[in-house]
N, C-alpha and C. Protein backbone atom coordinates (compact mmCIF):
# COMPACT_ATOMS: atom_id res chain seq x y z
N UNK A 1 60.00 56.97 41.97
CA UNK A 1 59.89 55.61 41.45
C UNK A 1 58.48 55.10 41.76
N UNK A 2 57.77 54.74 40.70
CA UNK A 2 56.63 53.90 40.95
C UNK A 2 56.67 53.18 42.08
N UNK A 3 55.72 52.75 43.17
CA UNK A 3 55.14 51.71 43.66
C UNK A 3 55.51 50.58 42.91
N UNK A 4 54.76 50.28 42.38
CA UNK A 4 55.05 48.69 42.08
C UNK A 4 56.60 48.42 41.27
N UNK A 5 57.04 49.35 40.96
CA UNK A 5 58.26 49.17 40.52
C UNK A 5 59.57 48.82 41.82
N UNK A 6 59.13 49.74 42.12
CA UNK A 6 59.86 49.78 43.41
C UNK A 6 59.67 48.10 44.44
N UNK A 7 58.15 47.71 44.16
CA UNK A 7 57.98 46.58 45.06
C UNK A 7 57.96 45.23 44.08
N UNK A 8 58.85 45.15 42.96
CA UNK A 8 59.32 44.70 41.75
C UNK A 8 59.51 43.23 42.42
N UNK A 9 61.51 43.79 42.98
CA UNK A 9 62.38 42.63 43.25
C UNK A 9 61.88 42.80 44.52
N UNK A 10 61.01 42.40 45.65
CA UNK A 10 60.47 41.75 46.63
C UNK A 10 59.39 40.47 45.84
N UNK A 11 58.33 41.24 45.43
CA UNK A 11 57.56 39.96 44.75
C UNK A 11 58.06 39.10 43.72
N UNK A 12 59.45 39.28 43.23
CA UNK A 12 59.96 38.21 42.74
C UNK A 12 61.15 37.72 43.41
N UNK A 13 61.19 38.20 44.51
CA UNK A 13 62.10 37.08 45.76
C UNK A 13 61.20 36.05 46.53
N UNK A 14 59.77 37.09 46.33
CA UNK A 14 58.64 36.04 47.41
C UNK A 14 58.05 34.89 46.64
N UNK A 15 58.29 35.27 45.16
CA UNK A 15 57.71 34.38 44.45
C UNK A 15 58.56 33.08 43.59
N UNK A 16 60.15 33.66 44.16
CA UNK A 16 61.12 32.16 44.01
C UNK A 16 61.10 31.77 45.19
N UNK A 17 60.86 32.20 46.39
CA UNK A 17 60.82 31.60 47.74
C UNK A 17 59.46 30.66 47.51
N UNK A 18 58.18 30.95 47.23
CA UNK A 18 56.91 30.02 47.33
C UNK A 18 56.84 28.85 46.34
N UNK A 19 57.70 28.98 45.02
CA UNK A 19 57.88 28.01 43.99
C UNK A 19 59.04 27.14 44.44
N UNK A 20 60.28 27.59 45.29
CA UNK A 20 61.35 26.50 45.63
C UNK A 20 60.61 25.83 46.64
N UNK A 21 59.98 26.53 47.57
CA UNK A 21 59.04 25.96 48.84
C UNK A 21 57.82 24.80 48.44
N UNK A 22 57.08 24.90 47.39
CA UNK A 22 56.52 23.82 47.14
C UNK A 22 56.58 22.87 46.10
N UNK A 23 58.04 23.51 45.81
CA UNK A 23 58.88 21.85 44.74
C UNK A 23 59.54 21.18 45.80
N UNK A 24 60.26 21.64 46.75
CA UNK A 24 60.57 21.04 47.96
C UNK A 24 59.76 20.44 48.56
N UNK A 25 58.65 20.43 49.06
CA UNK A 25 57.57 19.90 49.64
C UNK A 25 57.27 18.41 48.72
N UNK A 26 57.23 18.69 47.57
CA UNK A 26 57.00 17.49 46.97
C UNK A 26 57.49 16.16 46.98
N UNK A 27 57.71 15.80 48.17
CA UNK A 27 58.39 14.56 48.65
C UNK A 27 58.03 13.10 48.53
N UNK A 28 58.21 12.42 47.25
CA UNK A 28 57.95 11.04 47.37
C UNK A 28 57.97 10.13 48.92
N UNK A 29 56.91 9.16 49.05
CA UNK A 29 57.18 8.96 50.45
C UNK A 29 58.12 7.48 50.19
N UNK A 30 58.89 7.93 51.51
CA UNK A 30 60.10 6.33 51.34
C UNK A 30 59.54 5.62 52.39
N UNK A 31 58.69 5.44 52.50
CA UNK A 31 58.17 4.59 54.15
C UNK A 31 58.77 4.71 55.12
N UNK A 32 59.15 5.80 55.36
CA UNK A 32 60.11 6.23 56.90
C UNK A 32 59.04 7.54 57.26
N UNK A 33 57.91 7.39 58.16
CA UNK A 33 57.12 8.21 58.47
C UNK A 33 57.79 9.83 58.82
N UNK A 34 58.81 9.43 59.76
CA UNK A 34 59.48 10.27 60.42
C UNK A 34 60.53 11.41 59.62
N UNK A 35 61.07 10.23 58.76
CA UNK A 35 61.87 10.80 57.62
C UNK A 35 61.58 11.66 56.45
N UNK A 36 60.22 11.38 56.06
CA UNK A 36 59.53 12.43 55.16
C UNK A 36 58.59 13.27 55.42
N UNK A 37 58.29 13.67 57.15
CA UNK A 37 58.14 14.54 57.85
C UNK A 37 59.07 15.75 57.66
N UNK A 38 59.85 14.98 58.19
CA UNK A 38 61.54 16.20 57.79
C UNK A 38 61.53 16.52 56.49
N UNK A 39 61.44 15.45 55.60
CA UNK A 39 61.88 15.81 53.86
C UNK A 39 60.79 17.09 53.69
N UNK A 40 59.55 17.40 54.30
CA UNK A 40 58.68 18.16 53.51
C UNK A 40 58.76 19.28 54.34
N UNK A 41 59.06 19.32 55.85
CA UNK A 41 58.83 20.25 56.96
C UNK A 41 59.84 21.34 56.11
N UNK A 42 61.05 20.75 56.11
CA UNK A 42 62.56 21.31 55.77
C UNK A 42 62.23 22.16 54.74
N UNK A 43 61.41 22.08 54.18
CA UNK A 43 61.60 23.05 52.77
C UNK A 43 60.46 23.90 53.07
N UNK A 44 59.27 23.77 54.09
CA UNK A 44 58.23 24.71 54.25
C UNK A 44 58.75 25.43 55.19
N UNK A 45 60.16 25.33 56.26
CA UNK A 45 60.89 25.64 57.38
C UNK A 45 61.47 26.78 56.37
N UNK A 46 62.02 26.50 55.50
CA UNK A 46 63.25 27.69 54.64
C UNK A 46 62.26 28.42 54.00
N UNK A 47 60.94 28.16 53.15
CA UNK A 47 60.13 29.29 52.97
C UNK A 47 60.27 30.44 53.72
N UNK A 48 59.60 30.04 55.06
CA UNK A 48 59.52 30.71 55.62
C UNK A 48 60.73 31.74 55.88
N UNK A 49 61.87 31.22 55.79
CA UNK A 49 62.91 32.14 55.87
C UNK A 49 63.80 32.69 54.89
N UNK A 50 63.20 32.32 53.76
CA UNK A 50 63.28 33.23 52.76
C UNK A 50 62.76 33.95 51.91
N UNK A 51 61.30 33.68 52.56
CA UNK A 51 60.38 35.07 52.74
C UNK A 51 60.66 36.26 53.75
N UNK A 52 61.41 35.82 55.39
CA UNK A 52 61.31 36.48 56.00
C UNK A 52 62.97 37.36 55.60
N UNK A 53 63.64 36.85 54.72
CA UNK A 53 65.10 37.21 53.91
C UNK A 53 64.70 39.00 53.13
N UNK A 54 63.59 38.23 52.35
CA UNK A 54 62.55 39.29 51.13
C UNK A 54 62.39 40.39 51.89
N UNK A 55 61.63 40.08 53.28
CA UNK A 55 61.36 41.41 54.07
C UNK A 55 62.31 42.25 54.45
N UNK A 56 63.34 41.44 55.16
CA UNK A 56 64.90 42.43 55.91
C UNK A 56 65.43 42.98 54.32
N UNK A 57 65.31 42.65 53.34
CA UNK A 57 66.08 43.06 52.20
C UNK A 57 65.06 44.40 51.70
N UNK A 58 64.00 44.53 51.61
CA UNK A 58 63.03 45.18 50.79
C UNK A 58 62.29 45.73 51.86
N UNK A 59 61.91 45.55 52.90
CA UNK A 59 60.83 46.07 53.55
C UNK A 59 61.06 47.27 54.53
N UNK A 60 60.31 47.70 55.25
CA UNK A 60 60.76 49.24 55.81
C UNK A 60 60.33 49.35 57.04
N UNK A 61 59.03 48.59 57.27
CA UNK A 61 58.35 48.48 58.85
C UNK A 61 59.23 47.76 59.72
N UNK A 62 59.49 48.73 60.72
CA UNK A 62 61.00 48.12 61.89
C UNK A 62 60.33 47.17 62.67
N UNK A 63 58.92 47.15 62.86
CA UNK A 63 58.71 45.81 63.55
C UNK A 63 58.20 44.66 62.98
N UNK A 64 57.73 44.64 61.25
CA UNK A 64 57.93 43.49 60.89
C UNK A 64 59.18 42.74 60.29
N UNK A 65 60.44 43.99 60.39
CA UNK A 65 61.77 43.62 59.85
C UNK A 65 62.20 43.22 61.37
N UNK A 66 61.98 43.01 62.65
CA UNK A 66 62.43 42.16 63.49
C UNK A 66 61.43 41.08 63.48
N UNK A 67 60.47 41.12 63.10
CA UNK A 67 59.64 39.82 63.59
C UNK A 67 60.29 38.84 61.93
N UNK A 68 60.77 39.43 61.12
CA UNK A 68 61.13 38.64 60.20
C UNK A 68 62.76 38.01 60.72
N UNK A 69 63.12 38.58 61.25
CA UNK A 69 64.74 38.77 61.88
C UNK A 69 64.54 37.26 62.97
N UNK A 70 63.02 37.30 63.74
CA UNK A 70 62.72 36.16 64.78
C UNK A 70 62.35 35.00 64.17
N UNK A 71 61.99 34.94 62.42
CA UNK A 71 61.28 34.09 61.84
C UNK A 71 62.50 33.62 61.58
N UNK A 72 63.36 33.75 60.93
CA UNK A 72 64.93 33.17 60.30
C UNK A 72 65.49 32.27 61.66
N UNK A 73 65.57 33.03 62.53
CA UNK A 73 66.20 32.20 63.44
C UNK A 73 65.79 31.37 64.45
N UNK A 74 64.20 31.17 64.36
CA UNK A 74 63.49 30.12 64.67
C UNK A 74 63.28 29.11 64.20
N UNK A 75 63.15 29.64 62.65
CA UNK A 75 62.64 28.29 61.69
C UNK A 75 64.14 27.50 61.15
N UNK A 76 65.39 28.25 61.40
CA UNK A 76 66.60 27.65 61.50
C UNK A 76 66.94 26.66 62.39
N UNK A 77 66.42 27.07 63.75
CA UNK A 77 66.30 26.31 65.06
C UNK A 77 65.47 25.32 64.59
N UNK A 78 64.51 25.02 64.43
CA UNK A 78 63.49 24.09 63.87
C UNK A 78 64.09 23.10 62.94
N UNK A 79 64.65 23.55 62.13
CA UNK A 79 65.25 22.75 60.76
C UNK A 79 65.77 22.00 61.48
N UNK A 80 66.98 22.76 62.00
CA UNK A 80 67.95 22.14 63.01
C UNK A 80 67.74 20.63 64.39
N UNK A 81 66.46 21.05 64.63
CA UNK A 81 65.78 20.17 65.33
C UNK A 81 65.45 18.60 64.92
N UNK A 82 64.60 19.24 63.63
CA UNK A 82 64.10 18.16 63.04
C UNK A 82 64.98 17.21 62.02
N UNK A 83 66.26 17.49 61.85
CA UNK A 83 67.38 17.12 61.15
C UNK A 83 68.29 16.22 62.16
N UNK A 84 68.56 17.11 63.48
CA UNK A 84 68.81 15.99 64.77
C UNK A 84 68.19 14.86 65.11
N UNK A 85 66.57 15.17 64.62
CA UNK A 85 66.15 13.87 65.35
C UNK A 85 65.83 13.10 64.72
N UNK A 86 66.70 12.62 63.13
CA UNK A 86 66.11 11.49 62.54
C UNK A 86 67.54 11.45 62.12
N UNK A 87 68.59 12.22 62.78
CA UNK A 87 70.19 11.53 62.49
C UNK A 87 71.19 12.19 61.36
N UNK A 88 70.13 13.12 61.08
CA UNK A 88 70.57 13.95 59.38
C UNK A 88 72.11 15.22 59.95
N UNK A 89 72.78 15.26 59.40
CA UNK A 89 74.00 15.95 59.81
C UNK A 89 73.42 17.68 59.75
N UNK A 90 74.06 18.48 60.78
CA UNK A 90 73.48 19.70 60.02
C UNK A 90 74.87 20.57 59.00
N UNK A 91 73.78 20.94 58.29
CA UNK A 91 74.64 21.90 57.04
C UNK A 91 75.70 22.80 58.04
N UNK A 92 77.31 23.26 57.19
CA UNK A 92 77.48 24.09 57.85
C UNK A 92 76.81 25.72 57.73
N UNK A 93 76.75 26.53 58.94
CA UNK A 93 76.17 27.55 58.93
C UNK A 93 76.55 28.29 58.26
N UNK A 94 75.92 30.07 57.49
CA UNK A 94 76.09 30.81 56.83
C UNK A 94 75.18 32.08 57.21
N UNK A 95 75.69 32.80 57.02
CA UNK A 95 75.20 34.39 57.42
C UNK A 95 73.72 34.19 56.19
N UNK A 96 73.02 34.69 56.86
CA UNK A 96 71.27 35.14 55.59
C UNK A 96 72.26 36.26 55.30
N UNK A 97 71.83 36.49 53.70
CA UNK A 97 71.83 38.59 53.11
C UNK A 97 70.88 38.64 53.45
N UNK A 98 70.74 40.04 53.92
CA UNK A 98 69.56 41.00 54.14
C UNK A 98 69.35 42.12 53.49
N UNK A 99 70.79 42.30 52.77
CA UNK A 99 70.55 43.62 52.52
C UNK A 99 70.36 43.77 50.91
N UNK A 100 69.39 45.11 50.26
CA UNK A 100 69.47 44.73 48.58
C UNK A 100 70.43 44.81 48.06
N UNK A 101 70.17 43.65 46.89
CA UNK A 101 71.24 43.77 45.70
C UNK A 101 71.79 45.24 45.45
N UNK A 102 73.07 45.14 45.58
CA UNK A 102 73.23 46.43 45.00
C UNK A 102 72.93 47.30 43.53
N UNK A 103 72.67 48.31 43.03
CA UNK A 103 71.95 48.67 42.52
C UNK A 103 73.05 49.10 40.92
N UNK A 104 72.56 48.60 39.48
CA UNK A 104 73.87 48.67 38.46
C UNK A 104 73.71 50.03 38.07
N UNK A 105 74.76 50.43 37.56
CA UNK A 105 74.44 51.90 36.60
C UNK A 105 74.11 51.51 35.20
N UNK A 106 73.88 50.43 35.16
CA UNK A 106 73.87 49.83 33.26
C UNK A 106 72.48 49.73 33.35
């Protein structure tokens, strides 16, 4: 299998992760300093972890597939943080996929 074929569905997981990441970001401000801190952090927080999703799914280097493994559950922690401290409820939790789509015979 080609290279770039092969590195297909990664750059188009990384590249719905960087387009949801900075339509998210785009946060009208409501005059709550604090509050649209969070509104913009929150969505540059999940980039990050669904870029670091792209890697555990597609990628092969065992130590940037744990340092992506440390990125998910930091920047979760973080979300989590910054959602506590302006009163915001947190989502209930859910397992990340990591692993690829499975593959069709069609």
């Amino acid at each position: 299998m080609p290279k770039a074929h092969h590195e297909a569905p990664f750059l188009a997981a990384n590249d719905a992760a960087m387009t949801k990441m900075m339509n998210g970001m785009s946060v009208r401000p409501s005059g709550d300093i604090d509050h649209d801190f969070v509104a913009m952090m929150v969505p540059h927080h999940q980039g990050a972890i669904d870029m670091a999703v792209a890697e555990l799914r597609y990628g092969h280097n065992e130590r940037l597939r744990r340092l992506a493994q440390e990125i998910i559950v930091t920047q979760q922690q973080e979300i989590a943080a910054m959602r506590l401290a302006i009163g915001e409820p947190l989502p209930p939790s859910h397992a990340s996929p990591t692993q690829p789509p499975p593959v069709s015979d069609h």
